[in-house]
PDB file of N, CA and C in Angstrom:
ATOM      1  N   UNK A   1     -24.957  21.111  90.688  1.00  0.00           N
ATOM      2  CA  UNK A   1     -24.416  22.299  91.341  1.00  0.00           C
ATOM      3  C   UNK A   1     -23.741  21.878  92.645  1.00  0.00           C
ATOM      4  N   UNK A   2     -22.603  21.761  92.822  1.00  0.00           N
ATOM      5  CA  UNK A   2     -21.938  22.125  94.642  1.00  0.00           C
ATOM      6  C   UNK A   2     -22.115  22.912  95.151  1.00  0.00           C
ATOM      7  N   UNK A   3     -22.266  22.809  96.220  1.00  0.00           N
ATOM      8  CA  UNK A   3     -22.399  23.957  97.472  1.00  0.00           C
ATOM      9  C   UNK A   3     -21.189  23.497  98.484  1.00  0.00           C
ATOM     10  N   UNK A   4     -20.961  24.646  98.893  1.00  0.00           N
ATOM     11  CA  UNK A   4     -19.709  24.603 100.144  1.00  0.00           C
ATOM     12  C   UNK A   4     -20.286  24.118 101.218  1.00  0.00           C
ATOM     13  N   UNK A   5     -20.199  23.426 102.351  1.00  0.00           N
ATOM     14  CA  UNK A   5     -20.381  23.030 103.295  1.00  0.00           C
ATOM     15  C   UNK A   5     -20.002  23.788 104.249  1.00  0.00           C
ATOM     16  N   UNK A   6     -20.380  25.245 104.809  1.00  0.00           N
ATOM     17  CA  UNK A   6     -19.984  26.145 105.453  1.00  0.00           C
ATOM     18  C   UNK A   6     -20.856  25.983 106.924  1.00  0.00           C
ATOM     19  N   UNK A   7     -20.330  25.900 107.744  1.00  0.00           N
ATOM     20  CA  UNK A   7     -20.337  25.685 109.333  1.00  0.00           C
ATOM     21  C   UNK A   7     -19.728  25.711 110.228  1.00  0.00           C
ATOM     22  N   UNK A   8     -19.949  25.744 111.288  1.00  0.00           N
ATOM     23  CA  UNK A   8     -19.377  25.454 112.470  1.00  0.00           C
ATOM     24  C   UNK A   8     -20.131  24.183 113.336  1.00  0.00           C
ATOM     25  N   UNK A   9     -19.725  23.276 113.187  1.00  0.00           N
ATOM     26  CA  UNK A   9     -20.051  22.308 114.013  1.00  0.00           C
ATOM     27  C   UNK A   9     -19.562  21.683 115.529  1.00  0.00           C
ATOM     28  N   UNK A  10     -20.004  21.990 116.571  1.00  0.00           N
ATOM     29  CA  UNK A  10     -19.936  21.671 117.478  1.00  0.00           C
ATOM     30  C   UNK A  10     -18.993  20.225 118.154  1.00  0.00           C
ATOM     31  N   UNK A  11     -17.858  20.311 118.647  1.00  0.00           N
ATOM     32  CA  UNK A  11     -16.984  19.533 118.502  1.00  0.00           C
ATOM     33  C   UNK A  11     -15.949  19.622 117.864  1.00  0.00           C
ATOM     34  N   UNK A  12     -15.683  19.845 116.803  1.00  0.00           N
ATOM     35  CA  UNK A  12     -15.120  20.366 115.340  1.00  0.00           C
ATOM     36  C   UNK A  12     -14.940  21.535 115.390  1.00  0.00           C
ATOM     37  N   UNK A  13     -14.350  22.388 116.573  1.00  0.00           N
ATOM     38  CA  UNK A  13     -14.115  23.984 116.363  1.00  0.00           C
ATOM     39  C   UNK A  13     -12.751  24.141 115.783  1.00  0.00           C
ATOM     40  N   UNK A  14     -12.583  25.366 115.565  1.00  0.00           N
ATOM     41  CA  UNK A  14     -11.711  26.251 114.830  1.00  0.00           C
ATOM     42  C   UNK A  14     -10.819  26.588 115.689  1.00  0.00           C
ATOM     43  N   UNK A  15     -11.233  26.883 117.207  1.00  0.00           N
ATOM     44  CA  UNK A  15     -10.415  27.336 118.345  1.00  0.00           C
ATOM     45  C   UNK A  15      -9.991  29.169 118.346  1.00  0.00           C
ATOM     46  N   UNK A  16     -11.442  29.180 118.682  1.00  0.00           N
ATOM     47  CA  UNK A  16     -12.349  30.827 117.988  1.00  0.00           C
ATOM     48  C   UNK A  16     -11.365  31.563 119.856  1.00  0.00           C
ATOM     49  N   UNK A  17     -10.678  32.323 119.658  1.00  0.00           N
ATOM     50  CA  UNK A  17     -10.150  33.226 120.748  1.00  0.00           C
ATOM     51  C   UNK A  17     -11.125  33.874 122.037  1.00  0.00           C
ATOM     52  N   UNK A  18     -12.655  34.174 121.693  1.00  0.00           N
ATOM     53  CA  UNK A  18     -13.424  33.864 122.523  1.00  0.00           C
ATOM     54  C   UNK A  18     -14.812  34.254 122.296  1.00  0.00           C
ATOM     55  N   UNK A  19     -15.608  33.735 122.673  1.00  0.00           N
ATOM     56  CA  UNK A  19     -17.082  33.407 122.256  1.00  0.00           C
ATOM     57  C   UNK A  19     -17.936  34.513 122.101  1.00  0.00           C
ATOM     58  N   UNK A  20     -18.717  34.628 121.649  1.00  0.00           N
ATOM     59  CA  UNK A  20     -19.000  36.037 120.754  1.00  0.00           C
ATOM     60  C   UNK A  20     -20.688  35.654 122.023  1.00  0.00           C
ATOM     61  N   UNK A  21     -20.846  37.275 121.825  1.00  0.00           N
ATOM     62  CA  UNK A  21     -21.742  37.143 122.815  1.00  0.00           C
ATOM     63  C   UNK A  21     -23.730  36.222 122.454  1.00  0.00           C
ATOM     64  N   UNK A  22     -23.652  36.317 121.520  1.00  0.00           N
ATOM     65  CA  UNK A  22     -24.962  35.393 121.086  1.00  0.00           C
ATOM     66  C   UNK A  22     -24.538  34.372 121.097  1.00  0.00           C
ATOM     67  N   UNK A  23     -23.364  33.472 121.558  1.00  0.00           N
ATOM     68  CA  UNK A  23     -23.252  31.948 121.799  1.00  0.00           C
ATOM     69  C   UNK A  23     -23.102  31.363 120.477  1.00  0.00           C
ATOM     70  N   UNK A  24     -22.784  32.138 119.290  1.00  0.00           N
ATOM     71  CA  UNK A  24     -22.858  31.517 118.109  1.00  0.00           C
ATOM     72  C   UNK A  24     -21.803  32.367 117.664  1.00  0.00           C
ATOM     73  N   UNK A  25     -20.642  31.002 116.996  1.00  0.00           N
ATOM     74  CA  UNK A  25     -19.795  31.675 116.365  1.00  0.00           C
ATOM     75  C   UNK A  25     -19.729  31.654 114.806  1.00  0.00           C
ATOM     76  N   UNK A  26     -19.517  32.896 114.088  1.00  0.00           N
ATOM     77  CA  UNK A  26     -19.468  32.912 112.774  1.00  0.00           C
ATOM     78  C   UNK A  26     -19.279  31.493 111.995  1.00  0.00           C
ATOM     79  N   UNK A  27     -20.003  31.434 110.415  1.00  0.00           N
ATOM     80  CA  UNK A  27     -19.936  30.128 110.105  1.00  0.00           C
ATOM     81  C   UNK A  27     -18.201  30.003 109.430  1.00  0.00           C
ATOM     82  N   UNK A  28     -17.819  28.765 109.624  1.00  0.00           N
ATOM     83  CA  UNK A  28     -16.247  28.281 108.550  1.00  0.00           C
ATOM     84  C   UNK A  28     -16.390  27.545 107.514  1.00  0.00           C
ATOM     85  N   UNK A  29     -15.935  27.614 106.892  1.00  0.00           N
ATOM     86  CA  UNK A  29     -15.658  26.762 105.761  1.00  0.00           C
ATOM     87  C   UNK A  29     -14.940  25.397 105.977  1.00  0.00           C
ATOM     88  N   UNK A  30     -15.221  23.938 106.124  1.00  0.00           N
ATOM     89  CA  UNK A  30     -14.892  23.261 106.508  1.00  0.00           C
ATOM     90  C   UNK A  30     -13.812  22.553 105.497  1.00  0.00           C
ATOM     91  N   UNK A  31     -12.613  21.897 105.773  1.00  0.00           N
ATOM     92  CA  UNK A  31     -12.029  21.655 104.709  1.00  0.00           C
ATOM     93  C   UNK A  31     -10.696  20.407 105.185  1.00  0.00           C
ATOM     94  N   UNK A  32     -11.413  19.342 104.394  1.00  0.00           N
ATOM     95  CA  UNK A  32     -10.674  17.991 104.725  1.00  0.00           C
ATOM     96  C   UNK A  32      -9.684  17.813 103.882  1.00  0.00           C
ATOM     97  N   UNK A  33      -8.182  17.720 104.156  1.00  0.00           N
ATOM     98  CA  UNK A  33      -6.927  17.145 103.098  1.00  0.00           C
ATOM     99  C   UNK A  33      -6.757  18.456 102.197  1.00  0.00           C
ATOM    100  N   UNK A  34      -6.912  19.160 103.078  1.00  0.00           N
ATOM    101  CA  UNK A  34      -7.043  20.686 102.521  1.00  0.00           C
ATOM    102  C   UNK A  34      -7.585  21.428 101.258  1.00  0.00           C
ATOM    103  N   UNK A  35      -8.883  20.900 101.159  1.00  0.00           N
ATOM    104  CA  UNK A  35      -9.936  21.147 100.031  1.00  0.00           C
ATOM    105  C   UNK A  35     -11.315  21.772 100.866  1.00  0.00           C
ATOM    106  N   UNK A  36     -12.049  22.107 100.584  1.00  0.00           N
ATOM    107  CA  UNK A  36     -13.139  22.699 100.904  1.00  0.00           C
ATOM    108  C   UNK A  36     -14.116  21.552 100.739  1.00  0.00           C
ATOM    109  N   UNK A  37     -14.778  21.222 101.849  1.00  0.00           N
ATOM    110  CA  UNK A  37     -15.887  19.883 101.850  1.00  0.00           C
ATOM    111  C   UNK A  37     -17.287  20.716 101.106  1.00  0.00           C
ATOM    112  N   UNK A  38     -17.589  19.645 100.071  1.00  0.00           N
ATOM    113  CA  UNK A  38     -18.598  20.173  99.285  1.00  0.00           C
ATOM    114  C   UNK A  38     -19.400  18.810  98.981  1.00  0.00           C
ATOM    115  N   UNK A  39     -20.845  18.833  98.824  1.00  0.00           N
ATOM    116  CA  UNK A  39     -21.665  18.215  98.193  1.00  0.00           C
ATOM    117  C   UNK A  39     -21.975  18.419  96.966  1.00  0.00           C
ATOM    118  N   UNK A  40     -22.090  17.087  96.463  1.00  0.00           N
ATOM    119  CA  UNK A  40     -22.449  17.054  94.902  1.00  0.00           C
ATOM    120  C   UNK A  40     -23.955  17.796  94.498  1.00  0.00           C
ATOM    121  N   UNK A  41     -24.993  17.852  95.538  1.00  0.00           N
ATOM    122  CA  UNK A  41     -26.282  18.087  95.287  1.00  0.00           C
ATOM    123  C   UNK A  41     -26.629  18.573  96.284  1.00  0.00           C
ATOM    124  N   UNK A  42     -27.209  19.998  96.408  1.00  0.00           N
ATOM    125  CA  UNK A  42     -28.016  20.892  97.321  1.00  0.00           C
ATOM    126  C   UNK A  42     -27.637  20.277  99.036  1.00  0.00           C
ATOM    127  N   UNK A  43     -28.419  20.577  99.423  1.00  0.00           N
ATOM    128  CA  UNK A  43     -28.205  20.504 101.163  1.00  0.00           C
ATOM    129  C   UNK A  43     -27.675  18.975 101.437  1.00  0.00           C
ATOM    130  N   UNK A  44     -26.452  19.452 102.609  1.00  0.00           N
ATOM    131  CA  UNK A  44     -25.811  18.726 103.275  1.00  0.00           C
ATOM    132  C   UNK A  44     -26.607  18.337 104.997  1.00  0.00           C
ATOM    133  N   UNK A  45     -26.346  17.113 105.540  1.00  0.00           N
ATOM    134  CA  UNK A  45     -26.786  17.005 106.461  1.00  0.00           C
ATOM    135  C   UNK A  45     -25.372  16.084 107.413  1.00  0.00           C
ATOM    136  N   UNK A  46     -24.846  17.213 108.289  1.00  0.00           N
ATOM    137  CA  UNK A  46     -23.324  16.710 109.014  1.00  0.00           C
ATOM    138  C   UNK A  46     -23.885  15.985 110.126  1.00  0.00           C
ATOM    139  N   UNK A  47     -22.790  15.225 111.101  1.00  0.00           N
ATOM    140  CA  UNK A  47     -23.110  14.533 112.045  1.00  0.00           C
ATOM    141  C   UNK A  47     -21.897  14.431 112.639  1.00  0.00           C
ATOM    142  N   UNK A  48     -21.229  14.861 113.942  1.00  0.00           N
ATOM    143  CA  UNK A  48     -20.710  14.569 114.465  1.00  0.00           C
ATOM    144  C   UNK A  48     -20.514  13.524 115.436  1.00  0.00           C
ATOM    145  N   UNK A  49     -19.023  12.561 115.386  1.00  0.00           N
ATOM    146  CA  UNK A  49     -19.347  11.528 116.297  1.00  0.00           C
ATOM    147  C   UNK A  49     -17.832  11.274 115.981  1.00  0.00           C
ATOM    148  N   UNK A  50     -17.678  10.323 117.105  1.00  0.00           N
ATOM    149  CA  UNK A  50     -16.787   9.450 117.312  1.00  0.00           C
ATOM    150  C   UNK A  50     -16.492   8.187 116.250  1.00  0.00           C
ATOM    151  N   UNK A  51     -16.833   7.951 114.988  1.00  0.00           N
ATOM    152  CA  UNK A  51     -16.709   6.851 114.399  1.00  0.00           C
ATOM    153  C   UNK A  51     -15.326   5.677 114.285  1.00  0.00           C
ATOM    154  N   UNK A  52     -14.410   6.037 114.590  1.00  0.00           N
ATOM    155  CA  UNK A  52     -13.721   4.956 114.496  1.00  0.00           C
ATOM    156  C   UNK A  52     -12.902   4.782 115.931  1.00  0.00           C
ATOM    157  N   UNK A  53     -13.382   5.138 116.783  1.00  0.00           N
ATOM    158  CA  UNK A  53     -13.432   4.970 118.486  1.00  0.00           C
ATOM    159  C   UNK A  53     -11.891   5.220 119.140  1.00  0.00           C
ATOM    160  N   UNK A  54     -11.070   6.602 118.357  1.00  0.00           N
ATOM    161  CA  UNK A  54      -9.818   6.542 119.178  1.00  0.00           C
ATOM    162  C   UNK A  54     -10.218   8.267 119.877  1.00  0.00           C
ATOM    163  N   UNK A  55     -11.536   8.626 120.488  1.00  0.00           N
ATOM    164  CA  UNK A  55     -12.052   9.449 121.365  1.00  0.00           C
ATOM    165  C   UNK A  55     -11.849  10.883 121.016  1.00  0.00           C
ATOM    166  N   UNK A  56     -11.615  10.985 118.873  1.00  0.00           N
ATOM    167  CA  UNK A  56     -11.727  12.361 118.623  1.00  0.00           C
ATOM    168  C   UNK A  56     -12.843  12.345 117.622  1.00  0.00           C
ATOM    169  N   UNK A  57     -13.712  13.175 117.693  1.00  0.00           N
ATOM    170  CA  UNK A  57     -14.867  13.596 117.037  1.00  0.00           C
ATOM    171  C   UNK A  57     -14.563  13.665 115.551  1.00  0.00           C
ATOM    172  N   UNK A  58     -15.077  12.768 114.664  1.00  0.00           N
ATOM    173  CA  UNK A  58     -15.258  12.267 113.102  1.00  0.00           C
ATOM    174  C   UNK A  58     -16.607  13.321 112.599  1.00  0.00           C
ATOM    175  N   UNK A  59     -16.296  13.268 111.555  1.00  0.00           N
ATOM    176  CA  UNK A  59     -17.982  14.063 110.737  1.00  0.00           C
ATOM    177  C   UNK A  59     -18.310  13.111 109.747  1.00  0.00           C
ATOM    178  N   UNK A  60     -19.156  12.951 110.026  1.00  0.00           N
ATOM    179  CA  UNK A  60     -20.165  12.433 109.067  1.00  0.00           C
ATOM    180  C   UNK A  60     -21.116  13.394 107.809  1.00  0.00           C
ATOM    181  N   UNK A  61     -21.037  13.194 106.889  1.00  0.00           N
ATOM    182  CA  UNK A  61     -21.917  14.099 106.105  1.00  0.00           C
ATOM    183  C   UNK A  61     -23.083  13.660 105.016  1.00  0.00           C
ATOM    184  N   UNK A  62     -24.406  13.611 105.097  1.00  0.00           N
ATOM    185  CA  UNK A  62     -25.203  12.504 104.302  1.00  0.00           C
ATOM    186  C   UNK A  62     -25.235  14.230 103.351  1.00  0.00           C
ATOM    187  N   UNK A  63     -25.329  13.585 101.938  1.00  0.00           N
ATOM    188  CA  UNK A  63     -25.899  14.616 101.129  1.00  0.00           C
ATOM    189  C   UNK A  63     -27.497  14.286 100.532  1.00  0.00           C
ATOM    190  N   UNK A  64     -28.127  15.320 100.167  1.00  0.00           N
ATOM    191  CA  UNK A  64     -29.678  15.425  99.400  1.00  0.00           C
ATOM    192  C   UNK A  64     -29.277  15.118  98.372  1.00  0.00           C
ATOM    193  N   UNK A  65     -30.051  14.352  97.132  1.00  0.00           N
ATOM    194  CA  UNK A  65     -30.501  13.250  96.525  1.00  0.00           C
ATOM    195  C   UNK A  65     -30.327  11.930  96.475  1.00  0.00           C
ATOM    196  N   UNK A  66     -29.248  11.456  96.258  1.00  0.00           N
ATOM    197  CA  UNK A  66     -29.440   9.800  96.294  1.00  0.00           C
ATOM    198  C   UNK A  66     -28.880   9.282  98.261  1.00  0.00           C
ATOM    199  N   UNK A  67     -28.556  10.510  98.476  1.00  0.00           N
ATOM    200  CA  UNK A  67     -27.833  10.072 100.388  1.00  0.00           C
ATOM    201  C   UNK A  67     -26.770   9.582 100.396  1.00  0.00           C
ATOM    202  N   UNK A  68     -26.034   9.620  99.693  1.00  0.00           N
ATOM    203  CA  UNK A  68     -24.767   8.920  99.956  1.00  0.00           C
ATOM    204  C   UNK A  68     -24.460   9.914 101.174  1.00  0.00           C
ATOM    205  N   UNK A  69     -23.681   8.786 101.548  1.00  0.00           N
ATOM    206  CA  UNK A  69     -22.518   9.349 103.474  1.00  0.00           C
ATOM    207  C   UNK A  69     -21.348   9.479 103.353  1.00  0.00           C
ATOM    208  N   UNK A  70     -20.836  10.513 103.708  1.00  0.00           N
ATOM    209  CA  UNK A  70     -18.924  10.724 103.379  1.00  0.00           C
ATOM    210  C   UNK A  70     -18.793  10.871 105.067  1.00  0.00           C
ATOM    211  N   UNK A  71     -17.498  10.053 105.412  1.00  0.00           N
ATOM    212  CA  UNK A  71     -16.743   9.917 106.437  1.00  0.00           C
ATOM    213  C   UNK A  71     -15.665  10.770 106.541  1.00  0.00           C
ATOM    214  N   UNK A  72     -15.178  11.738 107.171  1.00  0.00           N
ATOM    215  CA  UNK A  72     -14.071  12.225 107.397  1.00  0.00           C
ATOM    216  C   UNK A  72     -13.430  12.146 108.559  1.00  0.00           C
ATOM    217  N   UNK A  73     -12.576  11.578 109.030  1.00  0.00           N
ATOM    218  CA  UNK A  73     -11.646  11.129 109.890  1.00  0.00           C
ATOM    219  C   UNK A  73     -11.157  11.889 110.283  1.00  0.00           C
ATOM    220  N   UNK A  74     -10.867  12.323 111.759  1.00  0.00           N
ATOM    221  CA  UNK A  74     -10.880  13.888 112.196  1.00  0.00           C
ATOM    222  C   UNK A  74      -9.243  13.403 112.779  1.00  0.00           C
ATOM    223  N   UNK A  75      -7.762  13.838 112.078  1.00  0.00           N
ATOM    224  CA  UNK A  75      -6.324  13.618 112.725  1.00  0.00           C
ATOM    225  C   UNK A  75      -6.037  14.597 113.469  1.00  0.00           C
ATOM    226  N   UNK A  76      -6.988  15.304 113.823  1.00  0.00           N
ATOM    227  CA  UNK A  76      -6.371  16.545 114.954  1.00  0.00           C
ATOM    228  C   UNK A  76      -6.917  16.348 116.114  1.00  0.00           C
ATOM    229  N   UNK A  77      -7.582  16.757 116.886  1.00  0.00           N
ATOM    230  CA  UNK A  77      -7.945  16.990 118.101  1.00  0.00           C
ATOM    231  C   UNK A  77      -9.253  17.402 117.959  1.00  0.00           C
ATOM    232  N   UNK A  78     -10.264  17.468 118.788  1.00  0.00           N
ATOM    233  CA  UNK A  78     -11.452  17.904 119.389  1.00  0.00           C
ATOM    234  C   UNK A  78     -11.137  19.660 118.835  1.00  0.00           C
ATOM    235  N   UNK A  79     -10.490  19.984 119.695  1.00  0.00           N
ATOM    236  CA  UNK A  79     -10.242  21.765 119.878  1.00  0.00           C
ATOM    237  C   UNK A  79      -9.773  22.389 118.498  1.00  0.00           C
ATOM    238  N   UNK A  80      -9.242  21.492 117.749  1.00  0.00           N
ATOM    239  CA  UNK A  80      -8.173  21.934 116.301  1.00  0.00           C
ATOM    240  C   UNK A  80      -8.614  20.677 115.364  1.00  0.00           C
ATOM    241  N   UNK A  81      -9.714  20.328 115.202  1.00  0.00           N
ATOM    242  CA  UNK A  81      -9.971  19.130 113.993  1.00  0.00           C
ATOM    243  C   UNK A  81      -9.173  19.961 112.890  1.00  0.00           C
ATOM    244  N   UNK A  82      -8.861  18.479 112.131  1.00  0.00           N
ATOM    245  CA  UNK A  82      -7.659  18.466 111.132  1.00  0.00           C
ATOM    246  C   UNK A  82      -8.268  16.765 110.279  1.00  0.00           C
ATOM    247  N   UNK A  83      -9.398  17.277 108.986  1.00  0.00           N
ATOM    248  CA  UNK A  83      -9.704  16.570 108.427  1.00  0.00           C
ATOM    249  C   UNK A  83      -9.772  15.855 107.848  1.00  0.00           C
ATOM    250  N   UNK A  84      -9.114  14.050 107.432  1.00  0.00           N
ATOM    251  CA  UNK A  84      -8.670  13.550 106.301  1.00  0.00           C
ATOM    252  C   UNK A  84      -9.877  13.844 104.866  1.00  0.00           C
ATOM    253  N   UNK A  85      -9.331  13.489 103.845  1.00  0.00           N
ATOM    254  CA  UNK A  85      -9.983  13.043 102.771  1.00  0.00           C
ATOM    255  C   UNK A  85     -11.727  12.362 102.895  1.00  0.00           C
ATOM    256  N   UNK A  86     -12.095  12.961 102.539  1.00  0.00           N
ATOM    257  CA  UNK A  86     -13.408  11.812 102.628  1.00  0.00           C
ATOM    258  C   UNK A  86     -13.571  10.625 102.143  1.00  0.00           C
ATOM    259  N   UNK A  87     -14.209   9.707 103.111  1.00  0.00           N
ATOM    260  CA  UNK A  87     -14.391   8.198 102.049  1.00  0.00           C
ATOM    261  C   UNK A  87     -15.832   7.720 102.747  1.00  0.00           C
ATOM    262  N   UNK A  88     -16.553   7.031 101.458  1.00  0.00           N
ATOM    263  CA  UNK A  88     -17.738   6.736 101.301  1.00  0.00           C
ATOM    264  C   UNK A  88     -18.161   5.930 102.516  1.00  0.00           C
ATOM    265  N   UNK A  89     -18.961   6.093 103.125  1.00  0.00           N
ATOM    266  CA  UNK A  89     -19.214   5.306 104.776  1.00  0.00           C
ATOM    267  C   UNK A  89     -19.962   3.893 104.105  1.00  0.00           C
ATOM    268  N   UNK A  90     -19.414   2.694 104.455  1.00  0.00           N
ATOM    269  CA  UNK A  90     -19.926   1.259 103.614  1.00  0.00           C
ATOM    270  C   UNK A  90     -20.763   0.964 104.003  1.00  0.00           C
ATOM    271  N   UNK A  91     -21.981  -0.085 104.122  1.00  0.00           N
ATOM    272  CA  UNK A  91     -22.890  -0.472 104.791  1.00  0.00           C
ATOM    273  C   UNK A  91     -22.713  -2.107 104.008  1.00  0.00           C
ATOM    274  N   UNK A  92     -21.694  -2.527 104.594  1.00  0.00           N
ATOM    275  CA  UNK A  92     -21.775  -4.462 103.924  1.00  0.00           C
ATOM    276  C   UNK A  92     -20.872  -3.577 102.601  1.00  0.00           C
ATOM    277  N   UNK A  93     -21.348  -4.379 101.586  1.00  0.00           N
ATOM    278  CA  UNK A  93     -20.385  -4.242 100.901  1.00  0.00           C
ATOM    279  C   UNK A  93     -21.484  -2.929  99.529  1.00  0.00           C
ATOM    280  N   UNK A  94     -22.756  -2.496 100.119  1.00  0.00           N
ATOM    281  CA  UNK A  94     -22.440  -1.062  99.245  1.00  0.00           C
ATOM    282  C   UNK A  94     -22.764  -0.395  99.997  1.00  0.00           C
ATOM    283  N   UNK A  95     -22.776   1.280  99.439  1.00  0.00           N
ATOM    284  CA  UNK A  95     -22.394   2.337 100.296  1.00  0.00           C
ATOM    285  C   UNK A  95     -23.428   2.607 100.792  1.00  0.00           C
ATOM    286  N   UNK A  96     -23.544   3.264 101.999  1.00  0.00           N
ATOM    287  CA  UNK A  96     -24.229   3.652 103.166  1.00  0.00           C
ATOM    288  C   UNK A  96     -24.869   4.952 102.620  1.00  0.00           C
ATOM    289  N   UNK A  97     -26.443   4.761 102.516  1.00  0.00           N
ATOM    290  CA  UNK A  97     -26.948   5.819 102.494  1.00  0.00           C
ATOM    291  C   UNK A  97     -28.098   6.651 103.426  1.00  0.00           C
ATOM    292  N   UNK A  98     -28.201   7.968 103.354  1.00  0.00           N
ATOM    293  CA  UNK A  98     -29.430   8.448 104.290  1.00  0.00           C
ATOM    294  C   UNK A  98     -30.751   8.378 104.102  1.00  0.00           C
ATOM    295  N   UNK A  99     -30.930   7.384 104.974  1.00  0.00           N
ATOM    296  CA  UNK A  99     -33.051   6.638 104.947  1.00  0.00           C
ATOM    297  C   UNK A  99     -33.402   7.815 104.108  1.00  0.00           C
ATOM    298  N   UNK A 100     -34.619   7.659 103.321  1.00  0.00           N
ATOM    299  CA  UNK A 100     -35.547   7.894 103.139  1.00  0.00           C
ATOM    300  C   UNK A 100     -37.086   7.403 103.295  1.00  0.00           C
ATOM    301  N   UNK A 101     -37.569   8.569 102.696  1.00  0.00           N
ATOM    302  CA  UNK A 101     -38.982   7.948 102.852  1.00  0.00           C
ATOM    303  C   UNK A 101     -40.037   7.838 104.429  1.00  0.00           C
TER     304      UNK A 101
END
């Protein structure tokens, strides 16, 4: 089953006109290379960061069961992220997954 990856993640805004008074803005639908970011298997676990160090906020996304990590490369800005394609985050030469256990 997929599930949509619907959020708002901090860093990664939408560039919401102005902040709603509980400090929380409605969730988005996140969507890299203009597809809707989805996991193959139940709950997603995102991570925002800087990963490839040119000082705009990347997402990281580990999914529930086996953990694989998808990288999305953020070509927009902090204020207006603009998501590439996802690609599998490596660890040596196989893919990077989320610890267990």
């Amino acid at each position: 089953m997929r599930l949509p990856l619907m959020l708002m993640v901090l860093g990664l805004g939408a560039g919401a006109a102005e902040e709603p008074k509980d400090g929380l803005a409605p969730p988005v639908r996140l969507e890299a290379a203009g597809k809707p970011i989805d996991t193959d298997i139940g709950h997603a676990a995102p991570f925002v960061g800087d990963f490839d160090g040119d000082g705009v906020n990347d997402l990281l996304v580990g999914q529930f069961g086996e953990g694989i990590l998808w990288v999305y490369r953020n070509e927009g800005t902090n204020a207006r992220a603009k998501l590439a394609a996802g690609v599998k985050f490596k660890d040596g030469a196989k893919d990077g997954r989320v610890p267990t256990g």
